[in-house]
N, C-alpha and C. Protein backbone atom coordinates (compact mmCIF):
# COMPACT_ATOMS: atom_id res chain seq x y z
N UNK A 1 45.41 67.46 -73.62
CA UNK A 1 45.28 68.89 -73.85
C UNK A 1 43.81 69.28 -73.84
N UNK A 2 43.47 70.30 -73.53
CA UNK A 2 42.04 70.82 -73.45
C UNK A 2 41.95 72.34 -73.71
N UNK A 3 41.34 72.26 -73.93
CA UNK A 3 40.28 73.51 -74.72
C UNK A 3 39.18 74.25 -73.93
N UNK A 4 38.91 75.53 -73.94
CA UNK A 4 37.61 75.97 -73.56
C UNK A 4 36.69 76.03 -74.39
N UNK A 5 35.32 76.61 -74.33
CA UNK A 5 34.38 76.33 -74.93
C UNK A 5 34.57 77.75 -75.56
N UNK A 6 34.86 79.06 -75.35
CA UNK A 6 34.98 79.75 -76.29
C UNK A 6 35.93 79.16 -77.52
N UNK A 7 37.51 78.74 -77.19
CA UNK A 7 38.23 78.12 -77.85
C UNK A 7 37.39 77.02 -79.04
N UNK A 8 36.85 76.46 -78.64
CA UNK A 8 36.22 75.22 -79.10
C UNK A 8 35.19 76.05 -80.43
N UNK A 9 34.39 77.05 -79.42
CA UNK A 9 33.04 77.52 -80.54
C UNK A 9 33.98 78.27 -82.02
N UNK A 10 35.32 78.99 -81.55
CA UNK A 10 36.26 79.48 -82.38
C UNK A 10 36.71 78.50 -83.55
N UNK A 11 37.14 77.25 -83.13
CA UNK A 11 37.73 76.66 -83.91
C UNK A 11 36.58 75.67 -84.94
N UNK A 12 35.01 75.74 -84.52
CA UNK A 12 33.86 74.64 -85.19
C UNK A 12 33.57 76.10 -85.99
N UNK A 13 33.85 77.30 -85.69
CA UNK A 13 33.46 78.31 -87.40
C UNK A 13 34.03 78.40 -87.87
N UNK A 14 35.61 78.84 -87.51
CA UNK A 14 36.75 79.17 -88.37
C UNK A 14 37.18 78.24 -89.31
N UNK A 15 37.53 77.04 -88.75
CA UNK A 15 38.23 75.93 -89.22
C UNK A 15 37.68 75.06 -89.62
N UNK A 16 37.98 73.70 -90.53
CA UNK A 16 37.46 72.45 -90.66
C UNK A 16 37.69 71.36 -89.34
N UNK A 17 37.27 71.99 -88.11
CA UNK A 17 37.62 70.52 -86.86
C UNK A 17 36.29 69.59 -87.28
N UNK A 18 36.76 68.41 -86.92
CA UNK A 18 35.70 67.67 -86.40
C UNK A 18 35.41 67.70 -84.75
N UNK A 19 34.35 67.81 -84.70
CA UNK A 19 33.42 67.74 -83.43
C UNK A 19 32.98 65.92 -83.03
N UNK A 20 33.75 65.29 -81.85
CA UNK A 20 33.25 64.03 -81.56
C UNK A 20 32.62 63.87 -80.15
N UNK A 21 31.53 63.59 -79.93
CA UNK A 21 30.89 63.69 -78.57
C UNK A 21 30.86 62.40 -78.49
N UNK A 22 31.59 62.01 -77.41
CA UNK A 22 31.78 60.47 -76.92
C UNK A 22 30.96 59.99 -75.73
N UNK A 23 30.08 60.82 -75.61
CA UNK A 23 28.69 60.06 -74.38
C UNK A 23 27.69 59.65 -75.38
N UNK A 24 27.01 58.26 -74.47
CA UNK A 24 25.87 57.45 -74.75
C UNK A 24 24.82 58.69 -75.34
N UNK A 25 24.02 57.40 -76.07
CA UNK A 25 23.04 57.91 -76.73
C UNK A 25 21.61 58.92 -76.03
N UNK A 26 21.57 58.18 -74.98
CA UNK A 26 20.63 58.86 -74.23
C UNK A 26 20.74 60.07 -73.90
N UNK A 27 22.07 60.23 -73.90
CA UNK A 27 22.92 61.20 -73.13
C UNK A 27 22.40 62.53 -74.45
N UNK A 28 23.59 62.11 -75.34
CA UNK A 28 23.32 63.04 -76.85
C UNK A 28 21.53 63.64 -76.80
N UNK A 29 20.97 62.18 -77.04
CA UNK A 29 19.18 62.58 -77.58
C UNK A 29 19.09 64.09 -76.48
N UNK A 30 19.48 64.26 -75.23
CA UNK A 30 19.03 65.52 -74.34
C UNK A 30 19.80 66.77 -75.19
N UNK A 31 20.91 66.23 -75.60
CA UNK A 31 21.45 67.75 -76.12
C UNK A 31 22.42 67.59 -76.63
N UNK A 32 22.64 68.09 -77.74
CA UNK A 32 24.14 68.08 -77.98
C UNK A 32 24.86 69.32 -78.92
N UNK A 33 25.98 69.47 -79.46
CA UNK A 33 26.24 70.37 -80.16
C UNK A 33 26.32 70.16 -81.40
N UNK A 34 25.95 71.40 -81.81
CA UNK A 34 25.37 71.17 -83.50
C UNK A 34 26.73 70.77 -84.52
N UNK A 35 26.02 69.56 -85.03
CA UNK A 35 27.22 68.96 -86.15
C UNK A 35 28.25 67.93 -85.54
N UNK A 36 27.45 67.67 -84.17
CA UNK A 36 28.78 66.57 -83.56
C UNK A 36 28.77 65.30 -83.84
N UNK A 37 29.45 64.26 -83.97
CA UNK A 37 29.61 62.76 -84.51
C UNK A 37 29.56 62.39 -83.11
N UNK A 38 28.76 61.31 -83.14
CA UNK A 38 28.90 60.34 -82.07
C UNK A 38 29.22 59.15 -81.70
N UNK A 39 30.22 59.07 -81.09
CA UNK A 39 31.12 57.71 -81.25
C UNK A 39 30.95 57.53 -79.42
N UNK A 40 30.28 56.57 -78.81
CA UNK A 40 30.38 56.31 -77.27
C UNK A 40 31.95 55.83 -77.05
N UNK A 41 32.32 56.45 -75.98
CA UNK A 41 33.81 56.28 -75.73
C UNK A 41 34.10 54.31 -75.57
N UNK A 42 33.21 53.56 -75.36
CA UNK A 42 33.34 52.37 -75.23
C UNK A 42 33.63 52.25 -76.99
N UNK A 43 33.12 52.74 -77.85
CA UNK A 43 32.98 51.86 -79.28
C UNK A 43 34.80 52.54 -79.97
N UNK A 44 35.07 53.83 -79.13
CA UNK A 44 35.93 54.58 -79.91
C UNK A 44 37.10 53.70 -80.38
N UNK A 45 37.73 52.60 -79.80
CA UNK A 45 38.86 51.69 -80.53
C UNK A 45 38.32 51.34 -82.09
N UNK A 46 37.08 50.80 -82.12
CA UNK A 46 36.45 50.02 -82.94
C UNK A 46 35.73 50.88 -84.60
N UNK A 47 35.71 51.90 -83.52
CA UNK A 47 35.54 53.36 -84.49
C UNK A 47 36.39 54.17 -84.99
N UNK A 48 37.28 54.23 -84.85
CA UNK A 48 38.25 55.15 -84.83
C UNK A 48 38.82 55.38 -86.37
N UNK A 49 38.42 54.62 -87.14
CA UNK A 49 38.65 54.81 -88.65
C UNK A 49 37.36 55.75 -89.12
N UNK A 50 36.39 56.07 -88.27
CA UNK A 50 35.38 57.10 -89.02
C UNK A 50 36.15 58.29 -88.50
N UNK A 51 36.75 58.64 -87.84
CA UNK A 51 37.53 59.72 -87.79
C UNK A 51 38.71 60.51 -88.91
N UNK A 52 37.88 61.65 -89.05
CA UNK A 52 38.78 62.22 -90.46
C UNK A 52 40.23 62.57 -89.60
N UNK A 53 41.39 61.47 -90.07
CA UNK A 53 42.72 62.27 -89.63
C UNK A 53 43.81 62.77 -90.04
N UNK A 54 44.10 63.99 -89.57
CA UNK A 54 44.54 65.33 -90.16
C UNK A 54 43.95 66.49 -89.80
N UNK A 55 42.20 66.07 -89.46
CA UNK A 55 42.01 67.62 -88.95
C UNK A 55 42.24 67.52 -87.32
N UNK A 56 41.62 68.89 -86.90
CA UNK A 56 41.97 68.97 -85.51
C UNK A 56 40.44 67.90 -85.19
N UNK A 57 40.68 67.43 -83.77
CA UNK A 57 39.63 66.57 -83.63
C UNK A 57 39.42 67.31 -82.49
N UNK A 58 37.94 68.13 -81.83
CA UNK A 58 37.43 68.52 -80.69
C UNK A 58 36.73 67.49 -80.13
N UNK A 59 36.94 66.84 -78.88
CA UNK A 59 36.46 65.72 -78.16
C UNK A 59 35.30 66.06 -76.70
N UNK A 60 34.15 66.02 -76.83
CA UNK A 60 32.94 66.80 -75.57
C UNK A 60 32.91 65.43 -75.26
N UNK A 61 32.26 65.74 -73.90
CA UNK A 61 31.61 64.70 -73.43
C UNK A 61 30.76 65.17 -72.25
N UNK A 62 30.18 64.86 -71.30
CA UNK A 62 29.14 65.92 -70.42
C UNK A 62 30.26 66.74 -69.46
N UNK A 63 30.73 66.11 -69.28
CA UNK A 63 31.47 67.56 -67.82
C UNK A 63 32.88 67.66 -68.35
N UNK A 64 33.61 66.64 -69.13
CA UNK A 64 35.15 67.10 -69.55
C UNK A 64 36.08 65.67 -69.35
N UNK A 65 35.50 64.83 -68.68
CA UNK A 65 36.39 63.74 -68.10
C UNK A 65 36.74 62.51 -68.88
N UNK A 66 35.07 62.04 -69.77
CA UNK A 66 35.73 60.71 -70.93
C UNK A 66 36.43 61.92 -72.15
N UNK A 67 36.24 63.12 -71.94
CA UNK A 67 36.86 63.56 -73.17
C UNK A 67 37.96 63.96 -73.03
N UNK A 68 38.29 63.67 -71.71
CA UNK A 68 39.70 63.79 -71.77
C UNK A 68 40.67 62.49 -72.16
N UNK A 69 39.79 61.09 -71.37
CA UNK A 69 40.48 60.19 -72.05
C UNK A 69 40.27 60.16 -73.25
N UNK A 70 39.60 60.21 -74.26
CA UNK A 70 38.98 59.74 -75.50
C UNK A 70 40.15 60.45 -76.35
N UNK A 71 40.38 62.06 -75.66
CA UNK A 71 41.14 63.04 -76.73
C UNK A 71 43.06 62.49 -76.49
N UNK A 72 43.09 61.91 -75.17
CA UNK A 72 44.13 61.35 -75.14
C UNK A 72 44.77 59.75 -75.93
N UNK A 73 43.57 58.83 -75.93
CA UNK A 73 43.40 57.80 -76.62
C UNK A 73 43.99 58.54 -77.75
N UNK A 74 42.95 59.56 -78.67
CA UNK A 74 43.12 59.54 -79.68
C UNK A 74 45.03 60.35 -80.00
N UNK A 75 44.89 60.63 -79.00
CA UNK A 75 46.41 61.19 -79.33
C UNK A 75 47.32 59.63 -79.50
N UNK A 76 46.95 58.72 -78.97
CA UNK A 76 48.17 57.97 -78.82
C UNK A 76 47.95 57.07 -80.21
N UNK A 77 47.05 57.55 -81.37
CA UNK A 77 46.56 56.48 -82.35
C UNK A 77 46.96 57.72 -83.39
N UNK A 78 47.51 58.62 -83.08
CA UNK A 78 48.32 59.16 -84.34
C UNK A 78 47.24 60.22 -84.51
N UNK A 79 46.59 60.85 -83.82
CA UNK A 79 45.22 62.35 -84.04
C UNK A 79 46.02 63.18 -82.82
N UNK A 80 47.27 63.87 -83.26
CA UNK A 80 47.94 64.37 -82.92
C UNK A 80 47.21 65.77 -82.57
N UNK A 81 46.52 66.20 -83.34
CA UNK A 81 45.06 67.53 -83.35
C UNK A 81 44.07 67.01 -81.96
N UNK A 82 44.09 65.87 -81.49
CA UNK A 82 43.19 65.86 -80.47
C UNK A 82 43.01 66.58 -79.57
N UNK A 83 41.98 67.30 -78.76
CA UNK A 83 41.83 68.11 -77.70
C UNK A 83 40.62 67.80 -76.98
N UNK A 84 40.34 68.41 -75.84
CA UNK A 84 39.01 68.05 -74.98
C UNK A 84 38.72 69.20 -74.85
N UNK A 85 37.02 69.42 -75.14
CA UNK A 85 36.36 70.91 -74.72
C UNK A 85 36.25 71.08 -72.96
N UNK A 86 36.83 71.09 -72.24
CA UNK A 86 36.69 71.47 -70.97
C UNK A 86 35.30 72.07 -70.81
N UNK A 87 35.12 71.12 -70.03
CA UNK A 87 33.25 71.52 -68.89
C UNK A 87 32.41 70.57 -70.19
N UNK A 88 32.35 70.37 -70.87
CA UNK A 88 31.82 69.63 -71.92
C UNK A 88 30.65 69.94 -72.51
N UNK A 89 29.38 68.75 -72.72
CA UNK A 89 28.18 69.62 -73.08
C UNK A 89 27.28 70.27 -71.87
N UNK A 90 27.72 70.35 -70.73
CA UNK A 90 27.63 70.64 -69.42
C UNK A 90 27.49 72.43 -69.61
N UNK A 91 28.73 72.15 -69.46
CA UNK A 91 29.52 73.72 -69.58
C UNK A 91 29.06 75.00 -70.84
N UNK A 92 28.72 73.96 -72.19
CA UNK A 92 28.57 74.83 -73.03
C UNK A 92 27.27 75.27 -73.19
N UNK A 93 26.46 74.32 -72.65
CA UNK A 93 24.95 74.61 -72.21
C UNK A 93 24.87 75.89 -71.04
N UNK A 94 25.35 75.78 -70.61
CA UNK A 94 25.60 76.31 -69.08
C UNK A 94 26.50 77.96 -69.28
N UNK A 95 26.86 78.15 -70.53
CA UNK A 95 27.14 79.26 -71.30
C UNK A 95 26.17 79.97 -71.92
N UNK A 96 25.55 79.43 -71.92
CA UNK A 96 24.06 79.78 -73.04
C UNK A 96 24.43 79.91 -74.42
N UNK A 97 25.22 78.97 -74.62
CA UNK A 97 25.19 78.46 -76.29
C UNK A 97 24.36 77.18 -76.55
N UNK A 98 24.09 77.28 -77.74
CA UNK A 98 22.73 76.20 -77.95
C UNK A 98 22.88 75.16 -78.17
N UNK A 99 22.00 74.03 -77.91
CA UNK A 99 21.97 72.64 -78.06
C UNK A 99 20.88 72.30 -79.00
N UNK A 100 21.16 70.84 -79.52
CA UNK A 100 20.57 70.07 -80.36
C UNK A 100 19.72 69.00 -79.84
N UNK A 101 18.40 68.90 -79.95
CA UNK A 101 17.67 67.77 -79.73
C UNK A 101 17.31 66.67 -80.64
């Protein structure tokens, strides 16, 4: 399931989601969105207990594609709330909403 980035910016004020950006570090250090956890989609099996579950979980990644697997992974491990921000930190940059260095 996926999400847009208005959708996404809606649900990180309104609600308690967690925000998980599953690209490398290098990746993040250029930008990322404010308040996101970073778990690289390689570590996410191994990680997956730092994930608060119960809330909705929003899953970025640069263009939409590991966050789609990552948000699907996490669907199949019982984070039934999982979703993918479509266009990712790509897209939301590319909106002119702001990033984190």
């Amino acid at each position: 399931m996926e999400i847009t980035i208005p959708e996404a910016e809606t649900l990180l004020r309104d609600s308690d989601a967690c925000l998980l950006d599953v690209r490398e570090d290098w990746e993040y250090r250029r930008g990322h969105v404010s308040g996101a956890l970073r778990i690289p989609i390689q570590q996410l099996p191994l990680r997956v207990r730092e994930l608060p579950n119960g809330k909705r979980t929003l899953v970025i990644c640069e263009h939409g594609e590991r966050s789609l697997v990552a948000a699907q992974y996490l669907r199949s491990r019982g984070f039934s709330n999982a979703v993918s921000i479509s266009g990712g930190t790509s897209a939301w940059a590319g909106s002119g909403r702001p990033l984190e260095r």
